[in-house]
C-alpha atoms as a PDB file:
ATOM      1  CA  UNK A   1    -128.534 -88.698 205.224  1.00  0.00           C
ATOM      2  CA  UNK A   2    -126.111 -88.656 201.944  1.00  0.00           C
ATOM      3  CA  UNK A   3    -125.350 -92.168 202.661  1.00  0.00           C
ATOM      4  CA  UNK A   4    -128.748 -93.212 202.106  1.00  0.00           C
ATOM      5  CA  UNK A   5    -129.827 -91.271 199.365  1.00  0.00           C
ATOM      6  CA  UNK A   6    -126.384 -92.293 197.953  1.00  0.00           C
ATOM      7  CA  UNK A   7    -126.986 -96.090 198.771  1.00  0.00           C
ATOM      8  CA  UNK A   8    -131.019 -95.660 197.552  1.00  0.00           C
ATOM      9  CA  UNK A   9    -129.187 -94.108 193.985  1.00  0.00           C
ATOM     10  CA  UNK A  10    -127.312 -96.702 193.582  1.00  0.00           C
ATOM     11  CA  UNK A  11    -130.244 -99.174 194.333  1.00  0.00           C
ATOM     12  CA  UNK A  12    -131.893 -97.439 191.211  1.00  0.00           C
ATOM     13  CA  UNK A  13    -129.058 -97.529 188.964  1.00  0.00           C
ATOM     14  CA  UNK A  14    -129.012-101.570 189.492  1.00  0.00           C
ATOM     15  CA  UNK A  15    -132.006-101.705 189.056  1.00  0.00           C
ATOM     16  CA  UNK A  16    -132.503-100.338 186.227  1.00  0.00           C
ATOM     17  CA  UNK A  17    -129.634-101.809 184.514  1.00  0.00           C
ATOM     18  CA  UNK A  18    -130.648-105.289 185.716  1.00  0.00           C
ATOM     19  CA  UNK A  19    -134.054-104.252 183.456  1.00  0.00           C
ATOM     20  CA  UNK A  20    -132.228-102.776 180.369  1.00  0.00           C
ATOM     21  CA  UNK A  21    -130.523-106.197 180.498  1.00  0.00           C
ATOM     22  CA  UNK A  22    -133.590-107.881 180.907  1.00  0.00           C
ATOM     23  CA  UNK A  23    -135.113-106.179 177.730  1.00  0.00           C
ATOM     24  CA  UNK A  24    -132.344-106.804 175.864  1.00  0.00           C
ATOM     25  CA  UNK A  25    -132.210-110.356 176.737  1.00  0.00           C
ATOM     26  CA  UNK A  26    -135.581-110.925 174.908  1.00  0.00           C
ATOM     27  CA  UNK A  27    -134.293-109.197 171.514  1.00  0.00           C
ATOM     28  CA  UNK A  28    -133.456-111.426 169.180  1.00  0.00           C
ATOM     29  CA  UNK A  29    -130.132-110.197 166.565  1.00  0.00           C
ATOM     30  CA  UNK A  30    -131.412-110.496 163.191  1.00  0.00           C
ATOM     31  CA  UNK A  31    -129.562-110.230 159.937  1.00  0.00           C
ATOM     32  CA  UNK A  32    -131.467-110.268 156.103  1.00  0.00           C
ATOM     33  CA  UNK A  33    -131.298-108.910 153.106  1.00  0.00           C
ATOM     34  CA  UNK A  34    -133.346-108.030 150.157  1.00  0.00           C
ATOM     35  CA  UNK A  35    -132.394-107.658 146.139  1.00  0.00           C
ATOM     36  CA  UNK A  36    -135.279-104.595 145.145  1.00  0.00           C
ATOM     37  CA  UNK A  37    -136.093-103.640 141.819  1.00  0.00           C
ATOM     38  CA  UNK A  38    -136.758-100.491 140.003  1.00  0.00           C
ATOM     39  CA  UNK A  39    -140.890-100.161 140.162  1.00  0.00           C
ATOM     40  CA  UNK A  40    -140.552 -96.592 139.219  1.00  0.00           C
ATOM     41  CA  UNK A  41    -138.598 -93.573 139.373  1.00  0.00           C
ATOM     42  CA  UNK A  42    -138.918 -90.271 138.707  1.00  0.00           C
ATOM     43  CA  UNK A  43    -135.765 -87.810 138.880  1.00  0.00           C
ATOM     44  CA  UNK A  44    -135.587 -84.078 138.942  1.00  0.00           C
ATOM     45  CA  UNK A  45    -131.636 -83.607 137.161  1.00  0.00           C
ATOM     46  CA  UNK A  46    -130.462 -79.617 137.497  1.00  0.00           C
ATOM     47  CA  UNK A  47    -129.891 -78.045 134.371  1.00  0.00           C
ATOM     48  CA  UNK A  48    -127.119 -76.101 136.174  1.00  0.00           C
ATOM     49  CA  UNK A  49    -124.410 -78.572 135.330  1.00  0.00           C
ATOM     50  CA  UNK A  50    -123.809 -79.470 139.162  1.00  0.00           C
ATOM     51  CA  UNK A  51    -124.804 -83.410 138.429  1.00  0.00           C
ATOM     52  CA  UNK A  52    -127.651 -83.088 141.423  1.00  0.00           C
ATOM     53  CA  UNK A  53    -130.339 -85.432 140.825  1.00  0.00           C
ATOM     54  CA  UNK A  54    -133.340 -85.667 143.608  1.00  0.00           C
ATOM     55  CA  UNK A  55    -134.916 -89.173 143.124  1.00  0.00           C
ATOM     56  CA  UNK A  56    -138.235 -90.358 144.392  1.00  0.00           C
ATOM     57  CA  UNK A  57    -137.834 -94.483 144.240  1.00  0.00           C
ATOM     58  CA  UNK A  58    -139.876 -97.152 144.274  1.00  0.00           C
ATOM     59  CA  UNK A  59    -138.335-100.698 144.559  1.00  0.00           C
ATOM     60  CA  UNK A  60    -139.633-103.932 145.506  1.00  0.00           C
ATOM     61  CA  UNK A  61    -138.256-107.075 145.945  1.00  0.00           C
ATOM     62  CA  UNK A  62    -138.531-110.239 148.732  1.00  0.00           C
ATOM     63  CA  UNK A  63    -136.388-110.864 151.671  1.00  0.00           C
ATOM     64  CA  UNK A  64    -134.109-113.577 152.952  1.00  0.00           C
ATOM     65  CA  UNK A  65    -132.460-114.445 156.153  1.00  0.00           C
ATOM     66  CA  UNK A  66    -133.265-114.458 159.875  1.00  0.00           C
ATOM     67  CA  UNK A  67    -136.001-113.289 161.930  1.00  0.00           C
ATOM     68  CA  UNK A  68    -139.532-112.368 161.747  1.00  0.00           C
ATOM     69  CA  UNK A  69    -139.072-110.059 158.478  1.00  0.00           C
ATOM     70  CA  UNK A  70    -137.631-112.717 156.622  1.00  0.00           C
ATOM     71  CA  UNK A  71    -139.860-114.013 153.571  1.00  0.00           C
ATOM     72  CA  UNK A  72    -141.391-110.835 153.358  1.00  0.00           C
ATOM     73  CA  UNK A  73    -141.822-108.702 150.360  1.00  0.00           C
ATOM     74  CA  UNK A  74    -140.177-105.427 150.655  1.00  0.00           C
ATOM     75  CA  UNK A  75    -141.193-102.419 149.353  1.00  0.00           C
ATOM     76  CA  UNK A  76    -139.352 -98.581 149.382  1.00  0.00           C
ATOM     77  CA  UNK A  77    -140.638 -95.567 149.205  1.00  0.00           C
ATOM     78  CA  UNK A  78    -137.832 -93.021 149.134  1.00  0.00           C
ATOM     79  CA  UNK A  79    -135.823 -89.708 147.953  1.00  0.00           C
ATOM     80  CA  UNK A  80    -132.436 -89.846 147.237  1.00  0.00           C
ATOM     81  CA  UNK A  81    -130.591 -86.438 146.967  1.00  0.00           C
ATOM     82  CA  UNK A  82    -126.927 -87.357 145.213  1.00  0.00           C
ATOM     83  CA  UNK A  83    -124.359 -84.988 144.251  1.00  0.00           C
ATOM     84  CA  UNK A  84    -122.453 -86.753 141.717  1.00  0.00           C
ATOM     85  CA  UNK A  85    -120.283 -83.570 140.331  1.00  0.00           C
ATOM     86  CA  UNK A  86    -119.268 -83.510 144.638  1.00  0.00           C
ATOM     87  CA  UNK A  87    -119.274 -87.440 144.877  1.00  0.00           C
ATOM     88  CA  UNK A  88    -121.905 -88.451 147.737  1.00  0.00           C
ATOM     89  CA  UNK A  89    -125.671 -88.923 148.416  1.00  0.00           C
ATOM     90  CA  UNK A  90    -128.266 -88.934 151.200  1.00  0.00           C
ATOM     91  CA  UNK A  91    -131.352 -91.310 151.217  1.00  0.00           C
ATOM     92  CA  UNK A  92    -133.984 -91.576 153.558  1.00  0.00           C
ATOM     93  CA  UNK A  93    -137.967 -93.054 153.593  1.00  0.00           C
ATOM     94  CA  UNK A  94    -140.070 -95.813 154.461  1.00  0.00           C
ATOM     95  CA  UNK A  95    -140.145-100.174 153.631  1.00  0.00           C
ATOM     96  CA  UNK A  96    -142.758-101.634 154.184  1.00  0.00           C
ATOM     97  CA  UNK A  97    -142.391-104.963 154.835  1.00  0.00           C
ATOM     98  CA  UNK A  98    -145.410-107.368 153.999  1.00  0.00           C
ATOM     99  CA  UNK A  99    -145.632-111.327 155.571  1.00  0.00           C
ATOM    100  CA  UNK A 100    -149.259-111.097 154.266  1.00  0.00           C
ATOM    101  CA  UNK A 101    -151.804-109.034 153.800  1.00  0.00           C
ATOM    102  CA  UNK A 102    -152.291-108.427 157.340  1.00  0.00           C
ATOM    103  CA  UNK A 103    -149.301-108.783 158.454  1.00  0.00           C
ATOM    104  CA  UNK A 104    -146.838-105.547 157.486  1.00  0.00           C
ATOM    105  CA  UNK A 105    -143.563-103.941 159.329  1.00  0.00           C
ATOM    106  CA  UNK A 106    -142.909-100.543 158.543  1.00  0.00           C
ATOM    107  CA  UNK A 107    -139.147 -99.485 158.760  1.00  0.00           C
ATOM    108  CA  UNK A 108    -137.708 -95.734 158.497  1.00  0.00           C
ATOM    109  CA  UNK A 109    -134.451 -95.427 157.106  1.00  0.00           C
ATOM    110  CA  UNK A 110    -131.750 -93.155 155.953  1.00  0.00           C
ATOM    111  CA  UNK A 111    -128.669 -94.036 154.449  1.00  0.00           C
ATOM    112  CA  UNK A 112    -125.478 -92.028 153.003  1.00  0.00           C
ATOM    113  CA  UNK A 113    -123.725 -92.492 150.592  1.00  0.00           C
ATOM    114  CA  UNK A 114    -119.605 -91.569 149.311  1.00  0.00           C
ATOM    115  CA  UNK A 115    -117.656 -92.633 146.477  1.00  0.00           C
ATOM    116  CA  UNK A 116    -114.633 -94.607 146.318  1.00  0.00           C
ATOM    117  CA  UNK A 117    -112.372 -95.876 143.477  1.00  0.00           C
ATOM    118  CA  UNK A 118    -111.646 -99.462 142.797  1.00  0.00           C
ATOM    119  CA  UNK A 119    -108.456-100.478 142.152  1.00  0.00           C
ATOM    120  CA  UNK A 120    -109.063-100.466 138.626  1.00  0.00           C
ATOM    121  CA  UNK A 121    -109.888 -96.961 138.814  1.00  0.00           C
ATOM    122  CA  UNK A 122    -114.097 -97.442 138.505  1.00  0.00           C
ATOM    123  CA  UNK A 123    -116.142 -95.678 140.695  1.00  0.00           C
ATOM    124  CA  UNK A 124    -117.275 -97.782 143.816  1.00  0.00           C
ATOM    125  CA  UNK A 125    -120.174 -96.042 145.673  1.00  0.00           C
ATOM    126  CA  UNK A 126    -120.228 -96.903 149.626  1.00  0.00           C
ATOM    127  CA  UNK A 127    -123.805 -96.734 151.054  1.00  0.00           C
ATOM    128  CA  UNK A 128    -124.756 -96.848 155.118  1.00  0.00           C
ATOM    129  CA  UNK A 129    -126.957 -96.156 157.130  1.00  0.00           C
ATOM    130  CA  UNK A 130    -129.645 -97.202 159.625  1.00  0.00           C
ATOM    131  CA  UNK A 131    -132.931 -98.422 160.291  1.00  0.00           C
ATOM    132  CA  UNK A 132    -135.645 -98.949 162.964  1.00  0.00           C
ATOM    133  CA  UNK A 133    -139.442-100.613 162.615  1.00  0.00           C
ATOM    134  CA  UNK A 134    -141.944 -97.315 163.460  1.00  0.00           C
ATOM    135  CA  UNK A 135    -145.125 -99.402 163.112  1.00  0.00           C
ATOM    136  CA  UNK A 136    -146.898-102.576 161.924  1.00  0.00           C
ATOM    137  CA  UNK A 137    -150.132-104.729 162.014  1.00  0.00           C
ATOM    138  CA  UNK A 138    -151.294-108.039 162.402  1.00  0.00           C
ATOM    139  CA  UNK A 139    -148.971-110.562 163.953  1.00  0.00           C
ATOM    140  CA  UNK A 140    -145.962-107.640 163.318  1.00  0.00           C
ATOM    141  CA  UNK A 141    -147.769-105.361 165.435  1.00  0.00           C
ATOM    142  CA  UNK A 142    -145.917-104.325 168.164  1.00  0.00           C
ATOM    143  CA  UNK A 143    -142.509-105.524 166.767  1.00  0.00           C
ATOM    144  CA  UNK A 144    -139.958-102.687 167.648  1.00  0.00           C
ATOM    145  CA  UNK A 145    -136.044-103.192 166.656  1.00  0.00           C
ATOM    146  CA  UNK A 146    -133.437-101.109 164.824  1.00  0.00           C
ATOM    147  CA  UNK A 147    -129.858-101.586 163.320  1.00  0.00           C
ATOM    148  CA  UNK A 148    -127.739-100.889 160.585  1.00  0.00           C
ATOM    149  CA  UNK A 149    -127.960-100.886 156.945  1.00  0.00           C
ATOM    150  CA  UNK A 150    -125.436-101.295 153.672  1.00  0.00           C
ATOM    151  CA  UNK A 151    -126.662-101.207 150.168  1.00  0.00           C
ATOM    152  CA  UNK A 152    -124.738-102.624 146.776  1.00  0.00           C
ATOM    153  CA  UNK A 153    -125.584-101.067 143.619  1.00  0.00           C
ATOM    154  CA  UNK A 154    -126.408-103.735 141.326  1.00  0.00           C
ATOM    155  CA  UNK A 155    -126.607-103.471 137.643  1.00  0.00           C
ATOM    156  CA  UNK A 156    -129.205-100.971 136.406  1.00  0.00           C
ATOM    157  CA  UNK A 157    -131.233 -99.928 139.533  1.00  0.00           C
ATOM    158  CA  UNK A 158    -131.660-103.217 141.287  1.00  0.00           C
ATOM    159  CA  UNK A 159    -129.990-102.357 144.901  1.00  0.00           C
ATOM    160  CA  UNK A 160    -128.964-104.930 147.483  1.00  0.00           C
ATOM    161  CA  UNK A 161    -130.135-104.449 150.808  1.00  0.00           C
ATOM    162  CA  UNK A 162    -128.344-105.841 154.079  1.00  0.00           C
ATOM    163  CA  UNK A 163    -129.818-105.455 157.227  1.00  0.00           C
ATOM    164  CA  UNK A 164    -127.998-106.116 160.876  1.00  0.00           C
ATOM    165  CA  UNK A 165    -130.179-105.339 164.072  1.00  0.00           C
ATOM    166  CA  UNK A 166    -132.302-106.327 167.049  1.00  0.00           C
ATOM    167  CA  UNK A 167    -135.762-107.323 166.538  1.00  0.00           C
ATOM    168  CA  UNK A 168    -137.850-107.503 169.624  1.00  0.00           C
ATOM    169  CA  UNK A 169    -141.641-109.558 168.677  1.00  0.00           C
ATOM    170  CA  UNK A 170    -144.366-108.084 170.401  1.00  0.00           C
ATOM    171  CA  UNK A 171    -145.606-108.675 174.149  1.00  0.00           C
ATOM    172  CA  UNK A 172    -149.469-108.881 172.942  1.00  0.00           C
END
Protein backbone atom coordinates (compact mmCIF):
# COMPACT_ATOMS: atom_id res chain seq x y z
CA UNK A 1 0.00 0.00 0.00
CA UNK A 2 2.95 2.75 0.61
CA UNK A 3 4.39 1.68 -2.58
CA UNK A 4 1.54 2.80 -4.46
CA UNK A 5 0.59 5.82 -2.90
CA UNK A 6 4.39 6.48 -3.03
CA UNK A 7 4.59 5.55 -6.84
CA UNK A 8 0.91 7.54 -7.47
CA UNK A 9 2.98 10.78 -5.55
CA UNK A 10 5.48 10.65 -7.59
CA UNK A 11 3.16 10.32 -10.72
CA UNK A 12 1.80 13.80 -9.50
CA UNK A 13 4.96 15.45 -8.90
CA UNK A 14 5.90 14.67 -12.79
CA UNK A 15 3.18 15.66 -13.69
CA UNK A 16 2.94 18.61 -12.53
CA UNK A 17 6.37 19.65 -13.25
CA UNK A 18 6.03 18.44 -16.85
CA UNK A 19 3.00 21.37 -16.75
CA UNK A 20 4.99 24.14 -14.90
CA UNK A 21 7.42 23.47 -17.77
CA UNK A 22 4.85 23.54 -20.18
CA UNK A 23 3.62 27.06 -18.96
CA UNK A 24 6.78 28.31 -18.89
CA UNK A 25 7.61 27.20 -22.27
CA UNK A 26 4.92 29.60 -23.71
CA UNK A 27 6.40 32.79 -21.76
CA UNK A 28 8.21 34.77 -23.73
CA UNK A 29 11.59 36.78 -21.73
CA UNK A 30 11.13 40.31 -22.40
CA UNK A 31 13.47 43.16 -21.71
CA UNK A 32 12.45 47.28 -22.29
CA UNK A 33 12.88 50.27 -20.97
CA UNK A 34 11.31 53.60 -20.69
CA UNK A 35 12.93 57.38 -20.14
CA UNK A 36 9.64 59.10 -17.93
CA UNK A 37 9.31 62.58 -17.26
CA UNK A 38 8.26 64.69 -14.41
CA UNK A 39 4.23 65.34 -15.14
CA UNK A 40 3.86 66.43 -11.62
CA UNK A 41 4.94 66.10 -8.20
CA UNK A 42 3.95 67.03 -5.10
CA UNK A 43 6.30 66.42 -1.91
CA UNK A 44 5.53 66.56 1.74
CA UNK A 45 9.52 67.58 3.18
CA UNK A 46 9.58 67.29 7.34
CA UNK A 47 10.36 70.34 8.97
CA UNK A 48 12.15 68.17 11.58
CA UNK A 49 15.50 68.32 9.87
CA UNK A 50 15.52 64.39 9.21
CA UNK A 51 15.69 65.04 5.13
CA UNK A 52 12.31 62.68 4.76
CA UNK A 53 10.46 63.63 1.80
CA UNK A 54 7.12 61.46 0.85
CA UNK A 55 6.59 62.01 -2.95
CA UNK A 56 3.48 61.33 -4.93
CA UNK A 57 4.91 61.13 -8.82
CA UNK A 58 3.62 61.32 -11.92
CA UNK A 59 5.90 60.51 -14.95
CA UNK A 60 5.28 59.63 -18.39
CA UNK A 61 7.27 58.73 -21.07
CA UNK A 62 7.23 55.85 -24.16
CA UNK A 63 8.82 52.52 -24.18
CA UNK A 64 11.40 50.65 -26.20
CA UNK A 65 12.53 47.15 -26.58
CA UNK A 66 11.02 43.66 -26.74
CA UNK A 67 7.72 42.24 -26.28
CA UNK A 68 4.19 43.16 -26.30
CA UNK A 69 4.71 46.42 -23.99
CA UNK A 70 7.11 47.79 -26.22
CA UNK A 71 5.93 51.12 -28.08
CA UNK A 72 3.74 51.83 -25.40
CA UNK A 73 3.40 54.98 -23.49
CA UNK A 74 4.10 54.59 -19.90
CA UNK A 75 2.65 56.26 -17.27
CA UNK A 76 3.44 56.12 -13.09
CA UNK A 77 1.52 56.74 -10.51
CA UNK A 78 3.56 56.43 -7.33
CA UNK A 79 4.88 57.42 -3.63
CA UNK A 80 8.27 57.46 -2.91
CA UNK A 81 9.23 57.60 0.85
CA UNK A 82 13.29 58.55 0.87
CA UNK A 83 15.33 59.16 3.80
CA UNK A 84 18.08 61.16 2.54
CA UNK A 85 19.63 62.31 6.16
CA UNK A 86 19.71 57.90 6.53
CA UNK A 87 20.63 57.41 2.74
CA UNK A 88 17.81 55.05 1.13
CA UNK A 89 14.22 55.07 -0.28
CA UNK A 90 11.20 52.84 -0.91
CA UNK A 91 8.86 53.26 -4.00
CA UNK A 92 5.96 51.46 -4.89
CA UNK A 93 2.54 52.09 -7.34
CA UNK A 94 1.06 51.46 -10.53
CA UNK A 95 2.23 52.01 -14.78
CA UNK A 96 0.00 51.87 -16.85
CA UNK A 97 1.04 50.95 -19.96
CA UNK A 98 -1.06 52.19 -23.07
CA UNK A 99 -0.61 50.44 -26.93
CA UNK A 100 -3.84 52.43 -27.65
CA UNK A 101 -6.67 53.50 -26.31
CA UNK A 102 -7.99 50.17 -25.80
CA UNK A 103 -5.30 48.48 -25.37
CA UNK A 104 -3.57 49.17 -21.62
CA UNK A 105 -1.23 46.84 -19.21
CA UNK A 106 -1.29 47.71 -15.77
CA UNK A 107 1.97 46.84 -13.78
CA UNK A 108 2.46 47.06 -9.79
CA UNK A 109 5.75 47.82 -8.69
CA UNK A 110 7.98 48.58 -5.82
CA UNK A 111 11.43 49.41 -5.90
CA UNK A 112 14.24 50.34 -3.17
CA UNK A 113 16.51 52.34 -3.20
CA UNK A 114 20.44 52.87 -1.28
CA UNK A 115 23.12 55.20 -1.85
CA UNK A 116 26.51 54.65 -2.99
CA UNK A 117 29.54 56.92 -3.68
CA UNK A 118 31.25 57.21 -6.97
CA UNK A 119 34.65 57.17 -7.15
CA UNK A 120 34.79 60.74 -7.34
CA UNK A 121 33.10 60.94 -4.16
CA UNK A 122 29.29 62.01 -5.70
CA UNK A 123 26.48 60.37 -4.49
CA UNK A 124 25.29 57.40 -6.77
CA UNK A 125 21.74 56.25 -5.80
CA UNK A 126 21.11 52.33 -6.59
CA UNK A 127 17.39 51.63 -7.32
CA UNK A 128 15.69 47.82 -7.62
CA UNK A 129 13.03 46.32 -7.48
CA UNK A 130 10.24 44.32 -9.14
CA UNK A 131 7.29 44.22 -11.15
CA UNK A 132 4.31 42.09 -12.31
CA UNK A 133 1.19 43.05 -14.90
CA UNK A 134 -2.16 42.91 -12.33
CA UNK A 135 -4.59 43.73 -15.17
CA UNK A 136 -5.25 45.03 -18.70
CA UNK A 137 -7.80 45.42 -21.61
CA UNK A 138 -8.16 45.05 -25.10
CA UNK A 139 -5.65 42.92 -26.93
CA UNK A 140 -3.39 43.15 -23.34
CA UNK A 141 -6.10 41.57 -21.57
CA UNK A 142 -5.15 38.61 -20.06
CA UNK A 143 -1.34 39.25 -20.37
CA UNK A 144 0.20 38.08 -16.96
CA UNK A 145 4.24 38.27 -16.47
CA UNK A 146 6.56 39.70 -13.81
CA UNK A 147 10.37 40.46 -13.38
CA UNK A 148 12.76 42.78 -12.21
CA UNK A 149 13.29 46.39 -12.31
CA UNK A 150 16.44 49.08 -12.11
CA UNK A 151 15.96 52.75 -12.39
CA UNK A 152 18.82 55.62 -13.31
CA UNK A 153 18.27 58.97 -12.07
CA UNK A 154 18.61 61.20 -14.89
CA UNK A 155 19.10 64.86 -14.74
CA UNK A 156 16.27 66.73 -13.00
CA UNK A 157 13.46 64.13 -12.46
CA UNK A 158 13.51 62.28 -15.73
CA UNK A 159 14.15 58.48 -14.42
CA UNK A 160 15.24 55.58 -16.61
CA UNK A 161 13.34 52.58 -16.40
CA UNK A 162 14.72 48.95 -17.24
CA UNK A 163 12.60 46.17 -17.20
CA UNK A 164 13.75 42.21 -17.32
CA UNK A 165 10.85 39.54 -17.08
CA UNK A 166 8.48 36.97 -18.54
CA UNK A 167 5.55 38.07 -20.39
CA UNK A 168 2.99 35.43 -21.05
CA UNK A 169 0.10 36.95 -24.02
CA UNK A 170 -3.20 35.88 -23.27
CA UNK A 171 -4.98 32.41 -24.10
CA UNK A 172 -8.35 34.32 -25.30
Amino acid sequence: MIRKRSLALRLVLAAALIGAAAGAANAEHVKFDAIVASKGDVSLEFADGSQHVVRLVQREGPTRGEGPLSGATLLEWGIHDMNLGKGYADGAGYLVATKSPGDIAYLKYQWRAIMAKRQDGKPLPLLGGQWEVVGGTGKLKGLTGLGTLRIEVLEGTNRHWMFDGELIPSTQ
